[in-house]
PDB file of N, CA and C in Angstrom:
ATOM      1  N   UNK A   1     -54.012  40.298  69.387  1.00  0.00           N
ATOM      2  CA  UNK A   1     -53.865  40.157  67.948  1.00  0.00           C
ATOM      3  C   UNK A   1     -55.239  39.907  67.323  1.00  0.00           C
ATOM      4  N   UNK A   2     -55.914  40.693  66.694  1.00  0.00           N
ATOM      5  CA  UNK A   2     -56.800  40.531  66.225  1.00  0.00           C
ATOM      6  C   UNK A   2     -56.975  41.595  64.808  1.00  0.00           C
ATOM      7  N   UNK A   3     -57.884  40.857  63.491  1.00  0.00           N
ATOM      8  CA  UNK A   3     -58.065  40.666  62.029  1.00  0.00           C
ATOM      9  C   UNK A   3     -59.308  40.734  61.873  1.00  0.00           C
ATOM     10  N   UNK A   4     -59.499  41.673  61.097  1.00  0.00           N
ATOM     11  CA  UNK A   4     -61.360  41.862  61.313  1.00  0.00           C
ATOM     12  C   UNK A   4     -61.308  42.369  59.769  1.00  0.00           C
ATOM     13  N   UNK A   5     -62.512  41.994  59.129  1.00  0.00           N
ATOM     14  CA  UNK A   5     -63.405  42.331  57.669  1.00  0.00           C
ATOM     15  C   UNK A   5     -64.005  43.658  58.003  1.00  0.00           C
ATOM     16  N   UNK A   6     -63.176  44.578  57.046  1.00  0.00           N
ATOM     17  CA  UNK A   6     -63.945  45.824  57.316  1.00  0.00           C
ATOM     18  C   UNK A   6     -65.186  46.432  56.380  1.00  0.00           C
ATOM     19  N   UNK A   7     -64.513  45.490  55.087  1.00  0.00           N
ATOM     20  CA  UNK A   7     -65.700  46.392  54.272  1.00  0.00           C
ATOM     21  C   UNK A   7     -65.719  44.906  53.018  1.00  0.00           C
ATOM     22  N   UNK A   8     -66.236  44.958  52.338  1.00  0.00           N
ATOM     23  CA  UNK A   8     -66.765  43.881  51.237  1.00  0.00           C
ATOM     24  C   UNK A   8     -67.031  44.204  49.922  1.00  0.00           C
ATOM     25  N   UNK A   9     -66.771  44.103  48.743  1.00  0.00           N
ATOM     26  CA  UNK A   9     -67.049  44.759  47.465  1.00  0.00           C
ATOM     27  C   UNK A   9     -67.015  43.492  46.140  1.00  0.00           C
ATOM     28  N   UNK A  10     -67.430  43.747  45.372  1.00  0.00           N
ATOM     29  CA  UNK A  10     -67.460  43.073  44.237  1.00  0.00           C
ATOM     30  C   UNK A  10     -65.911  42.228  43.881  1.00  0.00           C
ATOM     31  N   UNK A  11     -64.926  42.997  44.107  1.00  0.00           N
ATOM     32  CA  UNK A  11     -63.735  42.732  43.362  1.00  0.00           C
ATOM     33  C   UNK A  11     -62.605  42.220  44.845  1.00  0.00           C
ATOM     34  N   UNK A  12     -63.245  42.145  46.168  1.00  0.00           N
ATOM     35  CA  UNK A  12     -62.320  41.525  46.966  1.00  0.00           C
ATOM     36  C   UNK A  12     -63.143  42.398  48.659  1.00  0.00           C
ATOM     37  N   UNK A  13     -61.836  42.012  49.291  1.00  0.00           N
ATOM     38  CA  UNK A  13     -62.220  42.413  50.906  1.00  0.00           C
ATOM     39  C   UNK A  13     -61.143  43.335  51.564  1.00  0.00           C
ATOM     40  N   UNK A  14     -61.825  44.067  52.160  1.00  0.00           N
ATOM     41  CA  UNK A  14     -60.637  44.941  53.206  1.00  0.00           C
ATOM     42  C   UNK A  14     -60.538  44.317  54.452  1.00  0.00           C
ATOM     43  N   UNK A  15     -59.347  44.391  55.360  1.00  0.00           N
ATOM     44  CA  UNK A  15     -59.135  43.377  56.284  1.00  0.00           C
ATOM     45  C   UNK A  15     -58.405  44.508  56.769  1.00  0.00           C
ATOM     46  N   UNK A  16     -58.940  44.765  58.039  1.00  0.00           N
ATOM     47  CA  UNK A  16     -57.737  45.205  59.310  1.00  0.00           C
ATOM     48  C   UNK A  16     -56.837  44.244  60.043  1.00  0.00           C
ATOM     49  N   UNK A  17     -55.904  44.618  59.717  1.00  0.00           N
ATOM     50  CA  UNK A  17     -55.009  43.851  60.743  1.00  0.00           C
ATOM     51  C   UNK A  17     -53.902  44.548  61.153  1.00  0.00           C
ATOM     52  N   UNK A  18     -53.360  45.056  62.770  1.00  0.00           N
ATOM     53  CA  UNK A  18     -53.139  45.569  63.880  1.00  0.00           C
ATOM     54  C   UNK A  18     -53.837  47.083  63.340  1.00  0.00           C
ATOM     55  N   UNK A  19     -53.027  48.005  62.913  1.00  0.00           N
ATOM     56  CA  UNK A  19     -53.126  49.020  62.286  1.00  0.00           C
ATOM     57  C   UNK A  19     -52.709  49.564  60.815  1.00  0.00           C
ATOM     58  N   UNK A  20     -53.162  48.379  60.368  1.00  0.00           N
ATOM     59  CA  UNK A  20     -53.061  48.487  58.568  1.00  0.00           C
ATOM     60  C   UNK A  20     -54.389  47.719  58.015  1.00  0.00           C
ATOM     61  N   UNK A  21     -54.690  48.376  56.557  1.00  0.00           N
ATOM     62  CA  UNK A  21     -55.841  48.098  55.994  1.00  0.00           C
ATOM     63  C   UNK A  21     -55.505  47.471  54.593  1.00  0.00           C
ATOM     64  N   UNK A  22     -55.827  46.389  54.353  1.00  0.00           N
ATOM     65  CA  UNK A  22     -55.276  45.617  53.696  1.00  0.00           C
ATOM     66  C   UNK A  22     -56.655  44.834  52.741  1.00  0.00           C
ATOM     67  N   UNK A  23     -56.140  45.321  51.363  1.00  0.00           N
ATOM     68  CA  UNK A  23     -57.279  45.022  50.634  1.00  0.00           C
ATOM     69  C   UNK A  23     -56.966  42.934  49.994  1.00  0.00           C
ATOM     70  N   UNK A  24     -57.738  42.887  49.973  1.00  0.00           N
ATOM     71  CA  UNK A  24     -57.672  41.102  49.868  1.00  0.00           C
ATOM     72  C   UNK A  24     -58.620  40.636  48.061  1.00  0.00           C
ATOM     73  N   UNK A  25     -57.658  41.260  47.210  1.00  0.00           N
ATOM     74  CA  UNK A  25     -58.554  40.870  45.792  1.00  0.00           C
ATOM     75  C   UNK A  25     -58.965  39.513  45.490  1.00  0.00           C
ATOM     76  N   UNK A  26     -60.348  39.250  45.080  1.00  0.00           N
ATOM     77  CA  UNK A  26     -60.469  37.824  44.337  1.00  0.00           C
ATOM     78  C   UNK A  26     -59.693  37.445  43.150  1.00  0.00           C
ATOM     79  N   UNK A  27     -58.896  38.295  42.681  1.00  0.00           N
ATOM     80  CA  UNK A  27     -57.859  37.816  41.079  1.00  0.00           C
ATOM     81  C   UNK A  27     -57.207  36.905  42.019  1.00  0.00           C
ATOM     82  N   UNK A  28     -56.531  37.351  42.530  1.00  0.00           N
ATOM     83  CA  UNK A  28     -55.488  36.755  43.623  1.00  0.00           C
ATOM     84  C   UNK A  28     -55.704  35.815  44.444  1.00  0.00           C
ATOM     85  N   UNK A  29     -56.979  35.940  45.408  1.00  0.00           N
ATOM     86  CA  UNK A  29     -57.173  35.230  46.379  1.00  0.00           C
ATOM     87  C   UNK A  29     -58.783  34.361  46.013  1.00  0.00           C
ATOM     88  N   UNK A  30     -58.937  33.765  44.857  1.00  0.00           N
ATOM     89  CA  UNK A  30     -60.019  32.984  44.127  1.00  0.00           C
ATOM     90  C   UNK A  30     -60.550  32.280  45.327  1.00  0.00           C
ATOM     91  N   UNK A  31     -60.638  31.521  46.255  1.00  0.00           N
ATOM     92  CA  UNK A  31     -61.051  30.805  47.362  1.00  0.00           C
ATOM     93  C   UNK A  31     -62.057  31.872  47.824  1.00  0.00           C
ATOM     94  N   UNK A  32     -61.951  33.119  47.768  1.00  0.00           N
ATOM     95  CA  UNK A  32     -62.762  33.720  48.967  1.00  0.00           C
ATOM     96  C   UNK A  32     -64.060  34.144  48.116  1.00  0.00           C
ATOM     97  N   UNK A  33     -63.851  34.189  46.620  1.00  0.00           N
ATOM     98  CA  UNK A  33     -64.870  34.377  45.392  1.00  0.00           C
ATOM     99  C   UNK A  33     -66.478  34.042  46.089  1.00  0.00           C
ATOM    100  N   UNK A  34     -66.406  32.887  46.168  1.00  0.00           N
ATOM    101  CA  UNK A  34     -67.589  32.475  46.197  1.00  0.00           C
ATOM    102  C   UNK A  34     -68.030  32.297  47.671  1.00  0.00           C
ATOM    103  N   UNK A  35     -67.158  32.909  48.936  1.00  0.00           N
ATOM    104  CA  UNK A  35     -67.894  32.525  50.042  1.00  0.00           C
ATOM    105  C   UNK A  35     -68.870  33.709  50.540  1.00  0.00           C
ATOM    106  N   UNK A  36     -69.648  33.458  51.452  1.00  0.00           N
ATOM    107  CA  UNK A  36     -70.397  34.179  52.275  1.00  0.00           C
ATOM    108  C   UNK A  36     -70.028  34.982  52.682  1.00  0.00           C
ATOM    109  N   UNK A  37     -70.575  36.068  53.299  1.00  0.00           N
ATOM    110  CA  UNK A  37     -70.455  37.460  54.093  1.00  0.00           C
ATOM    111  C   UNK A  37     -70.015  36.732  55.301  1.00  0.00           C
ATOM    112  N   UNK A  38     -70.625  35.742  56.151  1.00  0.00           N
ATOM    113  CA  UNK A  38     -70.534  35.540  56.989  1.00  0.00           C
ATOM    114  C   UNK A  38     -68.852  34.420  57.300  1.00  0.00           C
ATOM    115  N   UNK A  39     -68.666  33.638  56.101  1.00  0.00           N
ATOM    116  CA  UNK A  39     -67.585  32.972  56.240  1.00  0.00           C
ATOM    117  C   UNK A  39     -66.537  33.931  56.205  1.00  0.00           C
ATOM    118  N   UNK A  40     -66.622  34.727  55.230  1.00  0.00           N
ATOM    119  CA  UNK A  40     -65.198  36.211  55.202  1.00  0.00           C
ATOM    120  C   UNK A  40     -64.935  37.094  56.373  1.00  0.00           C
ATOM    121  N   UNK A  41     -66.180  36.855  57.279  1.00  0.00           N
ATOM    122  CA  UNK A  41     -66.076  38.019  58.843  1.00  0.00           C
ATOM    123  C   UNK A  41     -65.461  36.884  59.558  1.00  0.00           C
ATOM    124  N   UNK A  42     -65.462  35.586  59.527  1.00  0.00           N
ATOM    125  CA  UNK A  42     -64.974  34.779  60.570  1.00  0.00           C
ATOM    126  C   UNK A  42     -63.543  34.394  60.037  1.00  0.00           C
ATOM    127  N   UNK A  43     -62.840  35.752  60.550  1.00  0.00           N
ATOM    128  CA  UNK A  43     -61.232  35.642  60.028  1.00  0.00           C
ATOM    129  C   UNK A  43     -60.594  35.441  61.697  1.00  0.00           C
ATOM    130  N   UNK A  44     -59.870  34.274  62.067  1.00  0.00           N
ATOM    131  CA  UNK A  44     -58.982  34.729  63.368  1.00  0.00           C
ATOM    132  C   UNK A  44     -57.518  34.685  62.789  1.00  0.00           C
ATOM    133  N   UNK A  45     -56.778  35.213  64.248  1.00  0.00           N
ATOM    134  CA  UNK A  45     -55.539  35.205  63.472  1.00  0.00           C
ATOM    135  C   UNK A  45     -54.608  34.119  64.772  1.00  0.00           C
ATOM    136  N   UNK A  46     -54.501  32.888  64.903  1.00  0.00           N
ATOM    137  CA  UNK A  46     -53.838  32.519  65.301  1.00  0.00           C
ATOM    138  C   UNK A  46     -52.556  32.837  65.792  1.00  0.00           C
ATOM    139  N   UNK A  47     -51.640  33.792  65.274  1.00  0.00           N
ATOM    140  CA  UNK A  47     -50.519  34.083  65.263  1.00  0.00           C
ATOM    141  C   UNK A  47     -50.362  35.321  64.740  1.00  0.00           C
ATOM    142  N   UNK A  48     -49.292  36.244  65.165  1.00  0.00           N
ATOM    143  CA  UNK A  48     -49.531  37.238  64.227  1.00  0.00           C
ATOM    144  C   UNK A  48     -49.034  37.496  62.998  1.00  0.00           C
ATOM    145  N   UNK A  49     -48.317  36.268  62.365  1.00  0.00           N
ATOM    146  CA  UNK A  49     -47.981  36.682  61.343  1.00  0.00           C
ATOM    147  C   UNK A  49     -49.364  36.038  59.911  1.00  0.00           C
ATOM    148  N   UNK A  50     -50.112  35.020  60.779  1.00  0.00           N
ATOM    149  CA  UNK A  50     -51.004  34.017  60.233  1.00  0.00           C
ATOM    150  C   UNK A  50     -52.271  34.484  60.104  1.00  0.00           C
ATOM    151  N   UNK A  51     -53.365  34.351  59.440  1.00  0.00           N
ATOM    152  CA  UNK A  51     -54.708  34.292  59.242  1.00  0.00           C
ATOM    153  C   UNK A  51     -55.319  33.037  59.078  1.00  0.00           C
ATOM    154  N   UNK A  52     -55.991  33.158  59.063  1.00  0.00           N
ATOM    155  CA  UNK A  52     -57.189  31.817  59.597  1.00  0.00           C
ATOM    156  C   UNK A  52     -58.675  31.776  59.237  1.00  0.00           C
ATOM    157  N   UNK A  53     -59.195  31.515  58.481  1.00  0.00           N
ATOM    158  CA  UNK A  53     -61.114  31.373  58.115  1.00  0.00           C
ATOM    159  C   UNK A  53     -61.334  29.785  58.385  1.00  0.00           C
ATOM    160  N   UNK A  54     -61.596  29.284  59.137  1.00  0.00           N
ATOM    161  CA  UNK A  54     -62.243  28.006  59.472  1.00  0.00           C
ATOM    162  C   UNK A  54     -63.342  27.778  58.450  1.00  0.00           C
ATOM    163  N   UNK A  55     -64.388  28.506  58.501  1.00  0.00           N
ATOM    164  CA  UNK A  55     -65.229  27.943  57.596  1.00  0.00           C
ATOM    165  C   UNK A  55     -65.200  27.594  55.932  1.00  0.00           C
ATOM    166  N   UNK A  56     -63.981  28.344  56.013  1.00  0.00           N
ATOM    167  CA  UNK A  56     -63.241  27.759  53.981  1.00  0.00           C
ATOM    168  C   UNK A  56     -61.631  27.380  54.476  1.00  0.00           C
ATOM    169  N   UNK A  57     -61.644  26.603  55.163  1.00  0.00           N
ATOM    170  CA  UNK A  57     -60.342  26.076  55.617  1.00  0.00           C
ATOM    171  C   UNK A  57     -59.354  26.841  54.968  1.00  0.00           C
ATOM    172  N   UNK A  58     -58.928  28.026  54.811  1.00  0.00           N
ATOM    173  CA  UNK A  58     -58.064  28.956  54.149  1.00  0.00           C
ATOM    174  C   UNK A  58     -57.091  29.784  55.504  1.00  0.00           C
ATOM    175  N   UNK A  59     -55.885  29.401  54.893  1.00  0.00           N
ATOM    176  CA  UNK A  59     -54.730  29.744  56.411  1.00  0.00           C
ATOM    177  C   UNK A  59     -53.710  30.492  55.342  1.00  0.00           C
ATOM    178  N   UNK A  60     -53.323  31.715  55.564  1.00  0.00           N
ATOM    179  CA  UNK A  60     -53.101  32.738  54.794  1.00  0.00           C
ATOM    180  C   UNK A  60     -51.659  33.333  55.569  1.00  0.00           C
ATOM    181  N   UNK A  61     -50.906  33.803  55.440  1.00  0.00           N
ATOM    182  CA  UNK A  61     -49.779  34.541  55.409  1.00  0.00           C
ATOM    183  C   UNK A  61     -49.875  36.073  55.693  1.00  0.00           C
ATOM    184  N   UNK A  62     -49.879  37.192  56.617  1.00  0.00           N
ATOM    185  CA  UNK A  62     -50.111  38.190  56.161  1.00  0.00           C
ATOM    186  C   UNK A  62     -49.083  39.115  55.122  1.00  0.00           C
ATOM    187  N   UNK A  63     -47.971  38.230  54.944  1.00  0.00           N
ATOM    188  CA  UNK A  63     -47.289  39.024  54.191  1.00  0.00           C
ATOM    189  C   UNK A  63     -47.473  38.078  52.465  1.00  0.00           C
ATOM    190  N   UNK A  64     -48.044  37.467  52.415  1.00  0.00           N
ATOM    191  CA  UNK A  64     -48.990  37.060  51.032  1.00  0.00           C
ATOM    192  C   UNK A  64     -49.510  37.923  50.503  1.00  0.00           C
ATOM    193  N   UNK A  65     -50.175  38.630  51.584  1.00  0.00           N
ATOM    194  CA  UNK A  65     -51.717  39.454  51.570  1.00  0.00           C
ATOM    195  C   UNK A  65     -51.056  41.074  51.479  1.00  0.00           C
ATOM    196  N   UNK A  66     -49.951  41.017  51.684  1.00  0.00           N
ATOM    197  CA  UNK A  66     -49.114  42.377  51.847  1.00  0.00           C
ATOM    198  C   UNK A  66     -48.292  42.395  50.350  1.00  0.00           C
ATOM    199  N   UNK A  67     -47.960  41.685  50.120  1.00  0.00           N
ATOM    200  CA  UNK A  67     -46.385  41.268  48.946  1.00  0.00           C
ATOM    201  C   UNK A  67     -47.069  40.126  47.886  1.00  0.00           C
ATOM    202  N   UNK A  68     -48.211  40.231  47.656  1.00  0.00           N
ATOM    203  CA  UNK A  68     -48.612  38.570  46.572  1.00  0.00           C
ATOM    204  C   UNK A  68     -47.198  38.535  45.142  1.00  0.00           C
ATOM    205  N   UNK A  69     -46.739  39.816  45.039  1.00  0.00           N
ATOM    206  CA  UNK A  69     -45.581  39.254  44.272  1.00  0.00           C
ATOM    207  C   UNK A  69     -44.578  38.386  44.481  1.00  0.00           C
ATOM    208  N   UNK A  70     -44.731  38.151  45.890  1.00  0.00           N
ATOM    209  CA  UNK A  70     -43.582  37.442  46.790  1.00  0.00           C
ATOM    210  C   UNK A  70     -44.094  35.174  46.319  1.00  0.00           C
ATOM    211  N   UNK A  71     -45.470  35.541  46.302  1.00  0.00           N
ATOM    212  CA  UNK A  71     -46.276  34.533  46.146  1.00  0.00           C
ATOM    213  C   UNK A  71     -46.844  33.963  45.108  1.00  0.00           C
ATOM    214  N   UNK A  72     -46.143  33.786  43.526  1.00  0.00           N
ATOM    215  CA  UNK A  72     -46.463  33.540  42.378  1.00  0.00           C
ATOM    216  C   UNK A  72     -47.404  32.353  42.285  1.00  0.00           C
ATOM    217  N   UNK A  73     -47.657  31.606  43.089  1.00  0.00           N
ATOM    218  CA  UNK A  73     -48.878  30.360  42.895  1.00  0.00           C
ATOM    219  C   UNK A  73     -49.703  30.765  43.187  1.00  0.00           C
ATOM    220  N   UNK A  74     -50.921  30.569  42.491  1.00  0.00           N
ATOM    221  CA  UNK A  74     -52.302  31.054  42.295  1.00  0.00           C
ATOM    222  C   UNK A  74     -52.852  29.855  42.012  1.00  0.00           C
ATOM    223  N   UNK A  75     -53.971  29.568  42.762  1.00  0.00           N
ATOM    224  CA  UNK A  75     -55.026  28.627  42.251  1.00  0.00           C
ATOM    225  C   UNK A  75     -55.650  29.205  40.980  1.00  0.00           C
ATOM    226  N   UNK A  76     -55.474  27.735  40.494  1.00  0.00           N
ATOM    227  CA  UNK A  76     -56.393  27.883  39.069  1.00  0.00           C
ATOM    228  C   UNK A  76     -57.389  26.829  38.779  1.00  0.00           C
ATOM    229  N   UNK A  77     -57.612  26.746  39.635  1.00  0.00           N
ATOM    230  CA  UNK A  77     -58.775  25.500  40.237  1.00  0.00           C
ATOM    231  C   UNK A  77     -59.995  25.866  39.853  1.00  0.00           C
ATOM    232  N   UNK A  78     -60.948  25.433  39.038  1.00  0.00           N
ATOM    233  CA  UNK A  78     -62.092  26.152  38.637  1.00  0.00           C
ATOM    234  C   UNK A  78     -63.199  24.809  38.578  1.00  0.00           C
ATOM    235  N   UNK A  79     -64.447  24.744  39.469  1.00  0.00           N
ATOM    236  CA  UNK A  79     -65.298  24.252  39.295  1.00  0.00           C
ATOM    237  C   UNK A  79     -65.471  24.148  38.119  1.00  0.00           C
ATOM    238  N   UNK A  80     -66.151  22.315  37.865  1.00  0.00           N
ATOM    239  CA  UNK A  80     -66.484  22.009  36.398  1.00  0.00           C
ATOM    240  C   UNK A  80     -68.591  22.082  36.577  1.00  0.00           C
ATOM    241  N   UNK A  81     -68.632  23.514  35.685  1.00  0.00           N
ATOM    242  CA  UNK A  81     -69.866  24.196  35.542  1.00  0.00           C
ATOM    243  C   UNK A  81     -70.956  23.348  35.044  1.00  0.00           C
ATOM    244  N   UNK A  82     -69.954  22.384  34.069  1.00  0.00           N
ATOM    245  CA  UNK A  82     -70.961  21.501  33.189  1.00  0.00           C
ATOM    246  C   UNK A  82     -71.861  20.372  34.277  1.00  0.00           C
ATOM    247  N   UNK A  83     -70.648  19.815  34.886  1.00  0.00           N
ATOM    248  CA  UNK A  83     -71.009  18.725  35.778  1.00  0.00           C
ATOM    249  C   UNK A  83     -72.630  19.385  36.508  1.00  0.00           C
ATOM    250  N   UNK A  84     -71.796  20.410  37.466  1.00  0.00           N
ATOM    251  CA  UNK A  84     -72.584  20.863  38.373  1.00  0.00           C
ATOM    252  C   UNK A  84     -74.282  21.408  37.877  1.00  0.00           C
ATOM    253  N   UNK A  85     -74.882  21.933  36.753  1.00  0.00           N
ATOM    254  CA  UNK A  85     -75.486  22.424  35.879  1.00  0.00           C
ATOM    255  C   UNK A  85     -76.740  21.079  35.687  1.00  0.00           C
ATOM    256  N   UNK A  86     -76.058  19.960  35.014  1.00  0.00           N
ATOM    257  CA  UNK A  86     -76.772  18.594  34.904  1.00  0.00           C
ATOM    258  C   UNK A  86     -76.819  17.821  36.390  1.00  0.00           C
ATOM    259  N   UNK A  87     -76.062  17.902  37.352  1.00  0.00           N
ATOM    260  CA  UNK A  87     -75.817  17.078  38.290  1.00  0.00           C
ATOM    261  C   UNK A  87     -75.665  15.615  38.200  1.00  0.00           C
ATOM    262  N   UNK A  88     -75.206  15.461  36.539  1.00  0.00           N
ATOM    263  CA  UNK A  88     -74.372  14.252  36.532  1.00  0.00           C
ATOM    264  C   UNK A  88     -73.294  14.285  36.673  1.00  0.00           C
ATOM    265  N   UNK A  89     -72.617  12.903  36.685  1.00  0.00           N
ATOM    266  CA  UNK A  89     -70.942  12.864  37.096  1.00  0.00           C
ATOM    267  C   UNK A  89     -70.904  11.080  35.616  1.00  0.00           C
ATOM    268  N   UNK A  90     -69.449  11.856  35.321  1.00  0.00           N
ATOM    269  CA  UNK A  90     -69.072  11.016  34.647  1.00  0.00           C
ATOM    270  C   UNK A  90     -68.846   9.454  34.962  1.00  0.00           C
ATOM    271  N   UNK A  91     -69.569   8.576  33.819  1.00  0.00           N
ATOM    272  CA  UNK A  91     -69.005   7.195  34.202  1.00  0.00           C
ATOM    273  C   UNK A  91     -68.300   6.524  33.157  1.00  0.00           C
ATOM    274  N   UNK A  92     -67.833   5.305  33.111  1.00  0.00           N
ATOM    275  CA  UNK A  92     -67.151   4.710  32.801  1.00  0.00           C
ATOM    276  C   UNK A  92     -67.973   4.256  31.408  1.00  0.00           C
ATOM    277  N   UNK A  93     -67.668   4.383  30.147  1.00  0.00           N
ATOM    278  CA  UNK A  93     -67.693   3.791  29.120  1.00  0.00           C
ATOM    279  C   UNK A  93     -67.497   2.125  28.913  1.00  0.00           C
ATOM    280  N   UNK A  94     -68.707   1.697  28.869  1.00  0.00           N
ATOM    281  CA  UNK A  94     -68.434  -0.074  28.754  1.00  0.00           C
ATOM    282  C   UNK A  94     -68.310  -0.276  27.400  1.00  0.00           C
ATOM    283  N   UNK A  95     -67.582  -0.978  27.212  1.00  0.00           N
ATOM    284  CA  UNK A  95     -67.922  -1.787  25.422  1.00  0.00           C
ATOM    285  C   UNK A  95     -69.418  -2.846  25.400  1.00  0.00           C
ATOM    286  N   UNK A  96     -69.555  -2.590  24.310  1.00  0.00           N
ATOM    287  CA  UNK A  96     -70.929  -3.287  23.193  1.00  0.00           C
ATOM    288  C   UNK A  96     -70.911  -5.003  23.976  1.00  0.00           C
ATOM    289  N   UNK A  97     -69.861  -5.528  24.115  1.00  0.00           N
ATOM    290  CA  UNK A  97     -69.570  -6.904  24.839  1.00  0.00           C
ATOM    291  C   UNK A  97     -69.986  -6.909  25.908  1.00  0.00           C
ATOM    292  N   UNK A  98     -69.294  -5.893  27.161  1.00  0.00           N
ATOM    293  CA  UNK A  98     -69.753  -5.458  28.140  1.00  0.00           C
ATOM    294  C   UNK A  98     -71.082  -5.663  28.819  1.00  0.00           C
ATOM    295  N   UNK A  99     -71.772  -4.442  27.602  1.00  0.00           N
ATOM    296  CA  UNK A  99     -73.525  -4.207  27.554  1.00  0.00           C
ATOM    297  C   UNK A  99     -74.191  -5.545  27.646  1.00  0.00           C
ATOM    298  N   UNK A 100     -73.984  -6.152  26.226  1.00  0.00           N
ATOM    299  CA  UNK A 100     -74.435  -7.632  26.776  1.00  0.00           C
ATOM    300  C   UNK A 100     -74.284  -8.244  27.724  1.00  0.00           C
ATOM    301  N   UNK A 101     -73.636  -8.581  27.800  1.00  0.00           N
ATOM    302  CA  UNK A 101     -73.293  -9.642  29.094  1.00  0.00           C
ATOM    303  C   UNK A 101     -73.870  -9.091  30.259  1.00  0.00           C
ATOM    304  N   UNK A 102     -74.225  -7.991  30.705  1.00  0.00           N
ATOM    305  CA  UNK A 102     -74.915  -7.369  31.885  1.00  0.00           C
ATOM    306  C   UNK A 102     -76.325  -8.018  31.277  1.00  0.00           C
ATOM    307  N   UNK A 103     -76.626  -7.638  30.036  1.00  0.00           N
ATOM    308  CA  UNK A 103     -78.546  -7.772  30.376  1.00  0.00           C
ATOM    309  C   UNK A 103     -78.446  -9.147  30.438  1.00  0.00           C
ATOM    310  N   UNK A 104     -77.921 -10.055  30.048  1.00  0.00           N
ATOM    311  CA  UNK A 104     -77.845 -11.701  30.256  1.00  0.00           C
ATOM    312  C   UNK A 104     -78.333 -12.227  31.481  1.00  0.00           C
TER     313      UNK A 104
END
């Protein structure tokens, strides 16, 4: 049983698996958006109905990947750009009372 990355493109991945070619879109499959060439070739398939990428902890269904109509949840999980951009992270708002009493 073996799942191999055949080809790579802007808009998703082709994936062999036994003897079918199976295109893998980023609309659909957002997790794989931003990984590496090298994390998307390291597909195993544990099982044959299962897929597997260790390096983006992503464990996949092949009939997800066959039928996504079957599969109406979609991540909509979207990095916050702002954060990441400044490399601050939000803190806690003290009150005017607060403030004082710290420089004291």
């Amino acid at each position: 049983m073996v799942a191999e990355v055949a080809s790579v493109s802007a808009n998703g991945f082709w994936l062999l698996v036994d003897e079918r070619e199976l295109f893998v879109p980023f609309k659909q499959f957002p997790w794989f958006r931003a990984a590496t060439i090298g994390q998307l070739l390291n597909v195993q398939r544990p099982h044959k109905h299962r897929l597997y990428w260790p390096d983006l902890d992503v464990d996949l269904t092949v009939d997800s990947i066959e039928h996504p109509e079957r599969y109406p949840l979609v991540s909509k999980a979207r990095p916050n750009i702002a954060l990441q951009r400044s490399g601050r992270t939000s803190r806690p708002v003290r009150s005017q009372a607060t403030r004082q009493a710290a420089r004291r």
